[in-house]
N, C-alpha and C. Protein backbone atom coordinates (compact mmCIF):
# COMPACT_ATOMS: atom_id res chain seq x y z
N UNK A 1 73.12 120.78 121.96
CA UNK A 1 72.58 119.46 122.37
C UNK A 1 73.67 118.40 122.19
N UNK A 2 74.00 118.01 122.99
CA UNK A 2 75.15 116.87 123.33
C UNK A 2 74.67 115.40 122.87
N UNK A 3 75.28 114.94 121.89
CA UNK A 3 74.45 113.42 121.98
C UNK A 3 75.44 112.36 122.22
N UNK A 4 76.37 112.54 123.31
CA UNK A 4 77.52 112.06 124.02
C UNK A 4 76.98 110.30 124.26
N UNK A 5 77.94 109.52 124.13
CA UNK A 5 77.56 107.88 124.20
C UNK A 5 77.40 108.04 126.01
N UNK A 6 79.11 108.58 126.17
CA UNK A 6 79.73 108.57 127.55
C UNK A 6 79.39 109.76 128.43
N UNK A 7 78.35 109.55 129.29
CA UNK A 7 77.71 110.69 130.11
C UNK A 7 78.70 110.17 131.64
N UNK A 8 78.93 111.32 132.34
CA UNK A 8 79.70 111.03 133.26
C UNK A 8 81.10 110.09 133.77
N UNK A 9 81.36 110.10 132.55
CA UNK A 9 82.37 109.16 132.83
C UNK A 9 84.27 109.77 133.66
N UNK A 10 84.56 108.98 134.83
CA UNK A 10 85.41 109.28 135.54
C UNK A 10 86.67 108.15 135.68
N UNK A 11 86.21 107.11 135.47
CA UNK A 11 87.23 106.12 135.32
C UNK A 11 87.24 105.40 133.99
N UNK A 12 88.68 105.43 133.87
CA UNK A 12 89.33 104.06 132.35
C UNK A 12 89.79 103.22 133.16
N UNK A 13 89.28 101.82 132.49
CA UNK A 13 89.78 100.87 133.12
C UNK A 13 90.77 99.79 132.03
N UNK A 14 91.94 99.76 132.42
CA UNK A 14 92.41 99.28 130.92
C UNK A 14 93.40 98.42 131.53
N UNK A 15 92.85 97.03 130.22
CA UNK A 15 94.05 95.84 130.51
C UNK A 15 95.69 96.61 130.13
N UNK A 16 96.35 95.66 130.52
CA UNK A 16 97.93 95.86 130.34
C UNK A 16 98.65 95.40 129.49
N UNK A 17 98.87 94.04 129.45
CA UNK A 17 99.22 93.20 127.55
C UNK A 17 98.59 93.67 126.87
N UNK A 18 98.97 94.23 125.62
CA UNK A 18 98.34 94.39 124.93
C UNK A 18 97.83 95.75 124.29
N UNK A 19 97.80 96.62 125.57
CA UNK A 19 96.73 97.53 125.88
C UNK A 19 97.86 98.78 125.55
N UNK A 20 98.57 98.57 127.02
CA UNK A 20 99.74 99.55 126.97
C UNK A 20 100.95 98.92 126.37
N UNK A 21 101.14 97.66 126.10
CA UNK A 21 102.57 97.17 125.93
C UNK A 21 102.40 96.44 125.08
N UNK A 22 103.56 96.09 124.47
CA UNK A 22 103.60 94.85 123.24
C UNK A 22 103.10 93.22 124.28
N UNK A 23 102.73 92.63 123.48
CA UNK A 23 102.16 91.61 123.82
C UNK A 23 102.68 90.10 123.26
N UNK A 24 104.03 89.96 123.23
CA UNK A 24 104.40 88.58 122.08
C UNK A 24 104.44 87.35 122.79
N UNK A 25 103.78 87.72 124.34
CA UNK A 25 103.70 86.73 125.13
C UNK A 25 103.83 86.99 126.38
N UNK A 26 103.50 86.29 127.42
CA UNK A 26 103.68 86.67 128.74
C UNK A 26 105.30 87.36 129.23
N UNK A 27 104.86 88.65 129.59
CA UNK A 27 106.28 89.02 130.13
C UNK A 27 106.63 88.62 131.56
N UNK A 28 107.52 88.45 131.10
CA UNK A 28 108.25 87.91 132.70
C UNK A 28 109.60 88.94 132.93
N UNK A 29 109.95 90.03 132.15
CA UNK A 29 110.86 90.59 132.66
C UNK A 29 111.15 91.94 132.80
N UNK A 30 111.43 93.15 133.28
CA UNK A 30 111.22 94.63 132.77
C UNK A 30 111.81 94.78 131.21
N UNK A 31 112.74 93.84 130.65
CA UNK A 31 113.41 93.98 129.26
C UNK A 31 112.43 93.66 128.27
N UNK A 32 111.45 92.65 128.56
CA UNK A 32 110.15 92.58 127.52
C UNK A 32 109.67 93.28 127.74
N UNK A 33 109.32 94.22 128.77
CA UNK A 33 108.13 95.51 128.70
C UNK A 33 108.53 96.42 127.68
N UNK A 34 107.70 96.40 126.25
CA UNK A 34 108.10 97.46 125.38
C UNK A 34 106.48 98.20 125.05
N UNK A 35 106.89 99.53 125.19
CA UNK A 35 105.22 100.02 125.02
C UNK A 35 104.92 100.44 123.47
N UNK A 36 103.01 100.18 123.45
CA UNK A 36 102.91 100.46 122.22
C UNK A 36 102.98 101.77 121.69
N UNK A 37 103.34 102.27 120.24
CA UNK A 37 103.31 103.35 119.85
C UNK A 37 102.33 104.29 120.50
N UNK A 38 102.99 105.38 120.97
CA UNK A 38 101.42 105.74 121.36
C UNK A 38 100.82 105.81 122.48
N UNK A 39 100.91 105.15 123.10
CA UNK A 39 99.77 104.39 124.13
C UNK A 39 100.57 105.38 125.45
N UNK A 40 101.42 105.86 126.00
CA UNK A 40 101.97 106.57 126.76
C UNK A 40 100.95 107.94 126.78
N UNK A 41 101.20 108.41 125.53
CA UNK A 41 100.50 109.73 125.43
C UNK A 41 99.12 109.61 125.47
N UNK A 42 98.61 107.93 124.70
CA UNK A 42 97.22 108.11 125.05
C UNK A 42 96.58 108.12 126.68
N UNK A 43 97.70 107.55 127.32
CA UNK A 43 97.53 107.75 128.67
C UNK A 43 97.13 109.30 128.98
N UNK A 44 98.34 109.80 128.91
CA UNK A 44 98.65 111.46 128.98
C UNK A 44 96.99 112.17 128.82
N UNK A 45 97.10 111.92 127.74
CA UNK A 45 95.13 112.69 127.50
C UNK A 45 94.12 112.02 128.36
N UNK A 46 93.93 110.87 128.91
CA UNK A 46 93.00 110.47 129.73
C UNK A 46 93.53 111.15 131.24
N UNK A 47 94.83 111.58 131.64
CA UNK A 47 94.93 112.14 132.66
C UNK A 47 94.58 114.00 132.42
N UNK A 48 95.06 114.24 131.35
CA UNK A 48 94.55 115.86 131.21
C UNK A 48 93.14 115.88 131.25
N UNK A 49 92.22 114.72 130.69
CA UNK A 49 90.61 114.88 131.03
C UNK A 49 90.20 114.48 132.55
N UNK A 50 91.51 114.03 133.55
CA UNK A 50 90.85 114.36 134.84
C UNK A 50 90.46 113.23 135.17
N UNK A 51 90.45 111.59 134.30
CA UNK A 51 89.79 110.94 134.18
C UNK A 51 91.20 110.12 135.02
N UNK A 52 90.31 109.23 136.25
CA UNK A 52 91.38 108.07 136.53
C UNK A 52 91.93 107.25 135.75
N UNK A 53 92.88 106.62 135.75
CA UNK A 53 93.09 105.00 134.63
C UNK A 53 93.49 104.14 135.72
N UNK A 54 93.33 103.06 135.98
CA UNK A 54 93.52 101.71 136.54
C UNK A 54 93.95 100.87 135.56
N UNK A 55 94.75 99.90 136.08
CA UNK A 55 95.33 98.78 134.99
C UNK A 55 94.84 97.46 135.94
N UNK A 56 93.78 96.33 135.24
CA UNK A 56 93.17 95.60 135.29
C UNK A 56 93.48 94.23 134.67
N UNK A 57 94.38 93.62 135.01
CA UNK A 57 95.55 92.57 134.76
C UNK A 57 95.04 90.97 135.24
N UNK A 58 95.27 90.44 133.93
CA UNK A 58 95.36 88.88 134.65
C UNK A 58 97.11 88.22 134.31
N UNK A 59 97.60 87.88 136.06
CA UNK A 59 99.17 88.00 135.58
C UNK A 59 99.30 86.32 135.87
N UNK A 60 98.68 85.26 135.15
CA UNK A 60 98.93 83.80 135.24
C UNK A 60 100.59 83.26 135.72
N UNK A 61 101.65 84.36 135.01
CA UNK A 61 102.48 83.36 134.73
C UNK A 61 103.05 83.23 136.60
N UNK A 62 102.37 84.33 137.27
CA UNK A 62 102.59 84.03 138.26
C UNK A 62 102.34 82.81 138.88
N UNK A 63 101.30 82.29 138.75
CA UNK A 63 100.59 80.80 138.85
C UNK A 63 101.35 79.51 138.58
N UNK A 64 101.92 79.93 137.37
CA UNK A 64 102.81 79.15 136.48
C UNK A 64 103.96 78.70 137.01
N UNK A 65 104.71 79.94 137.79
CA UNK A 65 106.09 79.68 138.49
C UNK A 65 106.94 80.37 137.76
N UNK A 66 106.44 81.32 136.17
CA UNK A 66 107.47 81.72 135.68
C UNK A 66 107.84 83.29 135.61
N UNK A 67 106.94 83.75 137.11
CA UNK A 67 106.92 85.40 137.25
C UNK A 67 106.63 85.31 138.62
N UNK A 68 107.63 86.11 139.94
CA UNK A 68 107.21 86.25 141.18
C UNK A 68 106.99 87.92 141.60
N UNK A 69 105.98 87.92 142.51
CA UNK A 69 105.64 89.18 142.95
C UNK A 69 106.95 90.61 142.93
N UNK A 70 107.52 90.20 143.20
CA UNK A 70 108.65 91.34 143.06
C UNK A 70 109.73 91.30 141.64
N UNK A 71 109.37 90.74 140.84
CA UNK A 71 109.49 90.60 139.04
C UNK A 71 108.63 91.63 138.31
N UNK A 72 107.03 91.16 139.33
CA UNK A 72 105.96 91.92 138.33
C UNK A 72 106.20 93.70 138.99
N UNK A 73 106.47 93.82 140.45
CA UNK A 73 107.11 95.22 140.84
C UNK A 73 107.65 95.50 139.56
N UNK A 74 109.01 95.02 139.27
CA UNK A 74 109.75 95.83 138.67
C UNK A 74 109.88 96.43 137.17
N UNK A 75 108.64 95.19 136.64
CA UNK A 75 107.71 95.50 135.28
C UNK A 75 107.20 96.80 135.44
N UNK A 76 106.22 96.77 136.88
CA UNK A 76 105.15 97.77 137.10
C UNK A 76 106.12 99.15 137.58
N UNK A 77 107.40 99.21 137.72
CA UNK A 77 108.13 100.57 137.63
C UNK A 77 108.64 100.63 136.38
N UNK A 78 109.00 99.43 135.46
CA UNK A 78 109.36 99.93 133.98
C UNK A 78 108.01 100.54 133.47
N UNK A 79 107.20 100.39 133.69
CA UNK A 79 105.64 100.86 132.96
C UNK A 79 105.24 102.08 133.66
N UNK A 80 105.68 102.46 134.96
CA UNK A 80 105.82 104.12 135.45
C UNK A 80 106.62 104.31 134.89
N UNK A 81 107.87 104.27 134.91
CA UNK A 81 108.48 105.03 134.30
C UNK A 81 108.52 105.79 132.42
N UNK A 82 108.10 105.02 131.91
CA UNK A 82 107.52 104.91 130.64
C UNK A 82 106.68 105.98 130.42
N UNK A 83 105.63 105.78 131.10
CA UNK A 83 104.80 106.49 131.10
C UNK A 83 104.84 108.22 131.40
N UNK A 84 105.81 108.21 132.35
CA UNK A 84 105.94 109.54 133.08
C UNK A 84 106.74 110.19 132.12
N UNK A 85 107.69 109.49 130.69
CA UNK A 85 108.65 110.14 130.30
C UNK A 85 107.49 110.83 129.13
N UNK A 86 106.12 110.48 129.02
CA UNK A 86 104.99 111.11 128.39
C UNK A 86 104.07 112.12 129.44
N UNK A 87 104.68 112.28 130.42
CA UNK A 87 103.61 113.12 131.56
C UNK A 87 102.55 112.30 132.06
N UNK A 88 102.41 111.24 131.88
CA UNK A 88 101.49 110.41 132.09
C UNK A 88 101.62 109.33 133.27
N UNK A 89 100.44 109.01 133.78
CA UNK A 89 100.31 108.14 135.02
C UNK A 89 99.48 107.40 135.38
N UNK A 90 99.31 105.98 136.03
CA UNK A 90 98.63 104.99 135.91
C UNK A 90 97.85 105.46 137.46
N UNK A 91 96.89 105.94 138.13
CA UNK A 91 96.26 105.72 138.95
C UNK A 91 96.38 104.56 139.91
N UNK A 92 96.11 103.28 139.83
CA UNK A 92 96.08 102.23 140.24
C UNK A 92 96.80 100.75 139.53
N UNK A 93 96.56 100.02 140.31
CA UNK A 93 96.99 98.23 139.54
C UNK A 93 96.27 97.67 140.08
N UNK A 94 95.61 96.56 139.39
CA UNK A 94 94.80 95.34 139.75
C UNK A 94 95.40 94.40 139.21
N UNK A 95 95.66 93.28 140.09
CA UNK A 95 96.13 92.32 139.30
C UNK A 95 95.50 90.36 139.66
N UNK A 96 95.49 89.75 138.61
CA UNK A 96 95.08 88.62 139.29
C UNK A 96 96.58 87.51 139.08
N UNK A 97 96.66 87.28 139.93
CA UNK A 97 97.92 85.98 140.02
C UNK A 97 97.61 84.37 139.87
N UNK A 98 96.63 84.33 139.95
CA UNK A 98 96.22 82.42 139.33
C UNK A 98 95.46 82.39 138.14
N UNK A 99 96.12 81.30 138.08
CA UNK A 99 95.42 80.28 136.85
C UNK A 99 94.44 79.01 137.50
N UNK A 100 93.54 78.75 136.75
CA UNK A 100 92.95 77.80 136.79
C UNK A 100 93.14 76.62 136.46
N UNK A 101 94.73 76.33 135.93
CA UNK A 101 95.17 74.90 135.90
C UNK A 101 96.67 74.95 136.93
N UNK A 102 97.24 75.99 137.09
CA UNK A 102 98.29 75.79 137.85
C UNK A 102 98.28 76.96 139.16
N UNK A 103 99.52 76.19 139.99
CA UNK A 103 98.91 77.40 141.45
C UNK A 103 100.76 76.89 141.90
N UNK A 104 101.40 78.01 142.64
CA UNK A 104 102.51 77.77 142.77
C UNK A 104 103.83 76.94 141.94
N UNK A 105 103.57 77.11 140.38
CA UNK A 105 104.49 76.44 139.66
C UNK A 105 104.04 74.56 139.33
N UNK A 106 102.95 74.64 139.95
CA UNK A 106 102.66 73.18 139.71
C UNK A 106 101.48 72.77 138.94
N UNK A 107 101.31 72.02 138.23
CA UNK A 107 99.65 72.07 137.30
C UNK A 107 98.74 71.40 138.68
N UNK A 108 97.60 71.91 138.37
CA UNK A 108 97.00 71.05 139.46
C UNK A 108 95.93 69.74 138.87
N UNK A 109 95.51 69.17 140.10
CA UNK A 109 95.30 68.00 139.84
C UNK A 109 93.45 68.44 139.45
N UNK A 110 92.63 69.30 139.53
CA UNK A 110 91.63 69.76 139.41
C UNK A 110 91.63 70.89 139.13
N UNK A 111 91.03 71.13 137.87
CA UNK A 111 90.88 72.93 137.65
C UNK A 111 89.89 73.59 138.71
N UNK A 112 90.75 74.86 138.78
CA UNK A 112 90.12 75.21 139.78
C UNK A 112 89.83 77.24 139.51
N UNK A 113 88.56 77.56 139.44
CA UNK A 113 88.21 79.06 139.03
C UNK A 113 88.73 80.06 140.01
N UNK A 114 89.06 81.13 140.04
CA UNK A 114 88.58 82.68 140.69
C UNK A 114 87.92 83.49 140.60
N UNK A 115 87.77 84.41 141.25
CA UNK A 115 86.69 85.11 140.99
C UNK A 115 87.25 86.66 140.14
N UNK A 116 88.66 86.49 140.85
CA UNK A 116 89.26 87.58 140.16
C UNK A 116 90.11 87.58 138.68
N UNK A 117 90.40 86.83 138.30
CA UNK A 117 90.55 86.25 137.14
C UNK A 117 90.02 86.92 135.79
N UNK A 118 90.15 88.05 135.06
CA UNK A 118 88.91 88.44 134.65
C UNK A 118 88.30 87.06 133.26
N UNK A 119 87.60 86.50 132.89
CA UNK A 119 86.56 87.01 133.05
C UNK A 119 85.26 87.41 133.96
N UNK A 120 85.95 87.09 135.29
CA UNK A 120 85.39 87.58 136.60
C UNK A 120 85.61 88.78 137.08
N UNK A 121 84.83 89.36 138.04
CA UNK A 121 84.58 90.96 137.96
C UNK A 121 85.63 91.01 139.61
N UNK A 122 85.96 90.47 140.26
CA UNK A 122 86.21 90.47 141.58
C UNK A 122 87.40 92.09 141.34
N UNK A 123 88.44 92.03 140.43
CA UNK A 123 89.07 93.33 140.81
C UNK A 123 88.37 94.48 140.30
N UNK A 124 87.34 94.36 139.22
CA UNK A 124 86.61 95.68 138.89
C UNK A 124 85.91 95.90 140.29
N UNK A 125 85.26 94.88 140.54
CA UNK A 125 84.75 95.19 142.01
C UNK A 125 85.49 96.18 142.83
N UNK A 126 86.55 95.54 143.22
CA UNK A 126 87.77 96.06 144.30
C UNK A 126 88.35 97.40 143.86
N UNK A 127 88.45 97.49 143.13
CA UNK A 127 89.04 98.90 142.20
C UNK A 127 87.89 99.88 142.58
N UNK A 128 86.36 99.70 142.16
CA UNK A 128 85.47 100.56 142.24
C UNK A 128 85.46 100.88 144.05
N UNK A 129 85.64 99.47 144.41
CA UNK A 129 85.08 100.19 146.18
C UNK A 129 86.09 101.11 146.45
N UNK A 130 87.57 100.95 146.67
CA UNK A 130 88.33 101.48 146.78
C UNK A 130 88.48 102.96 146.13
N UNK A 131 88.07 103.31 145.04
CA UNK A 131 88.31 104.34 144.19
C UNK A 131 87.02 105.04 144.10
N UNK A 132 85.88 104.74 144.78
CA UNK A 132 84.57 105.34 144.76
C UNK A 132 83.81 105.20 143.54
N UNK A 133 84.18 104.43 142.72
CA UNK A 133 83.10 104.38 141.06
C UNK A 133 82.37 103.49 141.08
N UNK A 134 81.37 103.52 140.43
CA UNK A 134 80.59 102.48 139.63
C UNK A 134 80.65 101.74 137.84
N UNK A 135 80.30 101.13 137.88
CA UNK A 135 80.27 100.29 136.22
C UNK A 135 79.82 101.51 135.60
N UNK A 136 78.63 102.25 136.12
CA UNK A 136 78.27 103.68 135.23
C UNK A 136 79.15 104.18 134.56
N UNK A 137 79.83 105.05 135.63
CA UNK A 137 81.14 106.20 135.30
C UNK A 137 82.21 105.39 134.42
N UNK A 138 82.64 104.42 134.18
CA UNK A 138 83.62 103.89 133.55
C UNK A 138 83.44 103.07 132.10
N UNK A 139 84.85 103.00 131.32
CA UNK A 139 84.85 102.51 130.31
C UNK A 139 85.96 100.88 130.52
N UNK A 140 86.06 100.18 130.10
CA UNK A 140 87.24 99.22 130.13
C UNK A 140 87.36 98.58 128.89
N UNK A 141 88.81 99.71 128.55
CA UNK A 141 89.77 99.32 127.12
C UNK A 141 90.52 98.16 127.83
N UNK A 142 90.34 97.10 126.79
CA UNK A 142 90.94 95.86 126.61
C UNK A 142 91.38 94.99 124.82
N UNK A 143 91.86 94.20 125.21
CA UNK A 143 92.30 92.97 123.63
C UNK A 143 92.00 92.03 124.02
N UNK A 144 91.79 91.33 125.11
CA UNK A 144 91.09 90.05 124.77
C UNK A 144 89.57 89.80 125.33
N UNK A 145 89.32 88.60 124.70
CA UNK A 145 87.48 88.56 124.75
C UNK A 145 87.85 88.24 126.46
N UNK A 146 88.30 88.16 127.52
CA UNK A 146 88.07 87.91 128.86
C UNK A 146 87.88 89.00 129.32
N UNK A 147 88.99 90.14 128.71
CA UNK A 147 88.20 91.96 129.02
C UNK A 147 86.71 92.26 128.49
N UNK A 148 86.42 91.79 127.40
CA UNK A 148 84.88 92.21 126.72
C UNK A 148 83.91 91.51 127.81
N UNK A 149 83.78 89.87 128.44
CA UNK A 149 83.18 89.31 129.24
C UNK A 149 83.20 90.27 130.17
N UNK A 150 84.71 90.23 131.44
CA UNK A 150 84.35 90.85 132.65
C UNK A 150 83.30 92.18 132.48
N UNK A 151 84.06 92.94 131.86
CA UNK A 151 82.70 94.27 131.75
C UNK A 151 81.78 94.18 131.54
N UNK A 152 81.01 92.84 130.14
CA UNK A 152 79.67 93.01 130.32
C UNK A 152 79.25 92.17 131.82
N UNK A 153 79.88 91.31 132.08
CA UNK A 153 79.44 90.96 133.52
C UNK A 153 79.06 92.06 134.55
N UNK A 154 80.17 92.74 134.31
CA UNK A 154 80.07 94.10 135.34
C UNK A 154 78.81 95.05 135.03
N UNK A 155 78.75 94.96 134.10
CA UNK A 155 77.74 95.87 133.13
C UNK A 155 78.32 97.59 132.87
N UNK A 156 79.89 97.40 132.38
CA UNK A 156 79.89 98.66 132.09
C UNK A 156 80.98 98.10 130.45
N UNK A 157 81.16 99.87 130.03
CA UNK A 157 81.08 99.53 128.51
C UNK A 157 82.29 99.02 128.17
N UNK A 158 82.74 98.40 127.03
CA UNK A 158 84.21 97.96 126.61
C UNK A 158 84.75 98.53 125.34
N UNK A 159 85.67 98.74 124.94
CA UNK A 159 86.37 99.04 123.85
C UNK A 159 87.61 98.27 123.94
N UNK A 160 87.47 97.36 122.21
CA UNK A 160 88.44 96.58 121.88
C UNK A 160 89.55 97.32 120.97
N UNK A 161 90.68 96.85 121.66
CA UNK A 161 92.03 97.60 120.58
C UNK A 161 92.40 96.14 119.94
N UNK A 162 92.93 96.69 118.65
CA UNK A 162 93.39 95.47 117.23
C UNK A 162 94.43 95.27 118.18
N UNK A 163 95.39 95.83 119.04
CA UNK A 163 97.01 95.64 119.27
C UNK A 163 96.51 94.04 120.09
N UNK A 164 97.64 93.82 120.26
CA UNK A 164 97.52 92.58 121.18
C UNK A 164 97.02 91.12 120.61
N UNK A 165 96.19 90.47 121.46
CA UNK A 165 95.03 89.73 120.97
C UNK A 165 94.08 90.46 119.94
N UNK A 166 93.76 91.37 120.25
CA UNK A 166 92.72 91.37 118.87
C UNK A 166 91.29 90.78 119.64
N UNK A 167 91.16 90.56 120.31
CA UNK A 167 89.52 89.64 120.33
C UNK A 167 89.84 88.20 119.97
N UNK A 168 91.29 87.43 119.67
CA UNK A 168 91.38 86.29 118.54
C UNK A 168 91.62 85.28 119.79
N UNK A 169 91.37 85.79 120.96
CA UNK A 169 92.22 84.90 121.92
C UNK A 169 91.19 83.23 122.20
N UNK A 170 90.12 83.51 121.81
CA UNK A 170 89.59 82.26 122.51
C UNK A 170 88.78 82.07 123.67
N UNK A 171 89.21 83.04 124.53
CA UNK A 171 88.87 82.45 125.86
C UNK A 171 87.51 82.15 126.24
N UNK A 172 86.92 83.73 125.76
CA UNK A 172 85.29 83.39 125.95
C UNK A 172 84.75 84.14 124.79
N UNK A 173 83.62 83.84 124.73
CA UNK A 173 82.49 84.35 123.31
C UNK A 173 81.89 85.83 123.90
N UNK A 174 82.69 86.83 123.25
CA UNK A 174 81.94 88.03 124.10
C UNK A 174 82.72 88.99 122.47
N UNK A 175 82.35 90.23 122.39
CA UNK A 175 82.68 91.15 121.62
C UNK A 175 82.67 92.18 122.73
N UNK A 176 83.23 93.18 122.13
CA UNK A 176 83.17 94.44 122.87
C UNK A 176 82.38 95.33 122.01
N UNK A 177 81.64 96.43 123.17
CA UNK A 177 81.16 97.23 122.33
C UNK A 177 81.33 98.23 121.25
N UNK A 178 82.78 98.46 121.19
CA UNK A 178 82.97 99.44 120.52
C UNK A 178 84.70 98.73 119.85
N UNK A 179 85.02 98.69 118.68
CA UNK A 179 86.27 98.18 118.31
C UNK A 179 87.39 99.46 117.95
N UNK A 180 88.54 99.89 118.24
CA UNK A 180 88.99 101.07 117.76
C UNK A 180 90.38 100.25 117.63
N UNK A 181 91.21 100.85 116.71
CA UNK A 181 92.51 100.36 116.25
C UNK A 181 93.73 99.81 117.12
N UNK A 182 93.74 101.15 118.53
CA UNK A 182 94.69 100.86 119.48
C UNK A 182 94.18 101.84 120.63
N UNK A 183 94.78 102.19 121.25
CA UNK A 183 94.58 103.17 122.58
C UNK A 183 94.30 104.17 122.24
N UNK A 184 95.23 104.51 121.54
CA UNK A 184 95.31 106.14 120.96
C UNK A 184 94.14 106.57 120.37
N UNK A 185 93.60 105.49 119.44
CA UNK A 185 92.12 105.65 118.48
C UNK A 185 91.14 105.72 119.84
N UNK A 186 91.12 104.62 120.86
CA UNK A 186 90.04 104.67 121.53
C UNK A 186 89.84 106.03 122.38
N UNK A 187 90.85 106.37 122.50
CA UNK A 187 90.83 107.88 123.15
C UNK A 187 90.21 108.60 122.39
N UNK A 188 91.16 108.55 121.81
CA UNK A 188 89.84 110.01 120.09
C UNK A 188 88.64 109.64 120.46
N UNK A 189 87.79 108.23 120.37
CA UNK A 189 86.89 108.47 120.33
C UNK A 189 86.15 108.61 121.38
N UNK A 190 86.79 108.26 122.72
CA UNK A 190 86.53 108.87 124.35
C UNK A 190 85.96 110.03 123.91
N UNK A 191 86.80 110.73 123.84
CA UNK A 191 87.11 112.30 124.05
C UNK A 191 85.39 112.86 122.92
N UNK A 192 85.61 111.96 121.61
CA UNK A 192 84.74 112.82 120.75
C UNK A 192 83.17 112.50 121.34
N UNK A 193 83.22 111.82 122.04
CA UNK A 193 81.77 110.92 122.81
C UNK A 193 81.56 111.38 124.31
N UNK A 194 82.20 112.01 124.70
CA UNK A 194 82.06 112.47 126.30
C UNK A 194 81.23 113.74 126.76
N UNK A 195 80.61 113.97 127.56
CA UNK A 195 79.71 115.04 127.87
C UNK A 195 80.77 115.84 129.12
């Protein structure tokens, strides 16, 4: 008798600061991309369980003026490559590029929301149509409370890692359901919870 939390589950959905990489602030360059202990291989085991991973990103500094689309490319091949030197591989990227106070390097004169932004669901959305899932089948490991929001918005489950933010960020009043140390822990407990 199985008394598994995680019944069917086919997709991880996991932020990127934080998550997979050191976090001492917005990276803007492939030389700040340094990954966390770990977190490569914890990849590695979510691909031996068959299980997709998506990376579910809010990338502001683009907004800001202090990161352009072919910067964050070359992040997002330091972070393949990384990964692969663990056998491991990222499925997908989601990413959101604005901020709600600045838009092309300039502050703006009215804040202004997205939808994709998380704590808005617009790329879990986009990820699922594209990739065939639902909020069901999936988990989304994150560090800050804007990852714990989007998912319960979405209505699927969250797990907070200490690395990164921590939950300490501010943004919005949300917890996640489940708290585990870093990636690596949240995997263990994937794995010990799965049917």
């Amino acid at each position: 008798m199985s008394n598994a939390i995680f019944n069917n589950l086919g997709v991880i959905l996991l932020d990127r600061d934080g998550v997979i990489n050191e976090e001492p602030g917005p990276i803007l360059t492939p030389e700040q991309f340094v990954m966390i202990p770990k977190s490569a291989a914890a990849v590695a085991r979510l691909n031996d369980q068959g299980w997709r991973c998506l990376v579910i990103t809010n990338q502001a500094a683009i907004a800001r003026g202090d990161l352009n689309e072919s910067v964050l490319k070359t992040i997002t091949e330091k972070m393949d490559s990384e990964l692969e030197k663990s056998g491991s591989h990222i499925d997908g990227q989601y990413y959101c590029p604005h901020h709600p106070d600045w838009e092309n390097g300039q502050r703006r004169t009215e804040a202004k929301q997205c939808t994709c932004r998380k704590p808005g669901t617009l790329l879990l959305e986009q990820a699922a149509a594209e990739h065939g899932f639902s909020a069901a089948d999936t988990v989304l490991i994150g560090d800050s409370t804007s990852d714990f929001a989007a998912a319960a918005k979405w209505g699927t489950c969250s797990i907070g890692v200490r690395t990164g933010h921590a939950g300490q960020d501010g943004k919005a009043s949300a917890e996640p359901d489940y708290w585990k140390a870093d990636l690596w822990d949240a995997v263990d407990f994937l794995l010990e919870n799965s049917s």
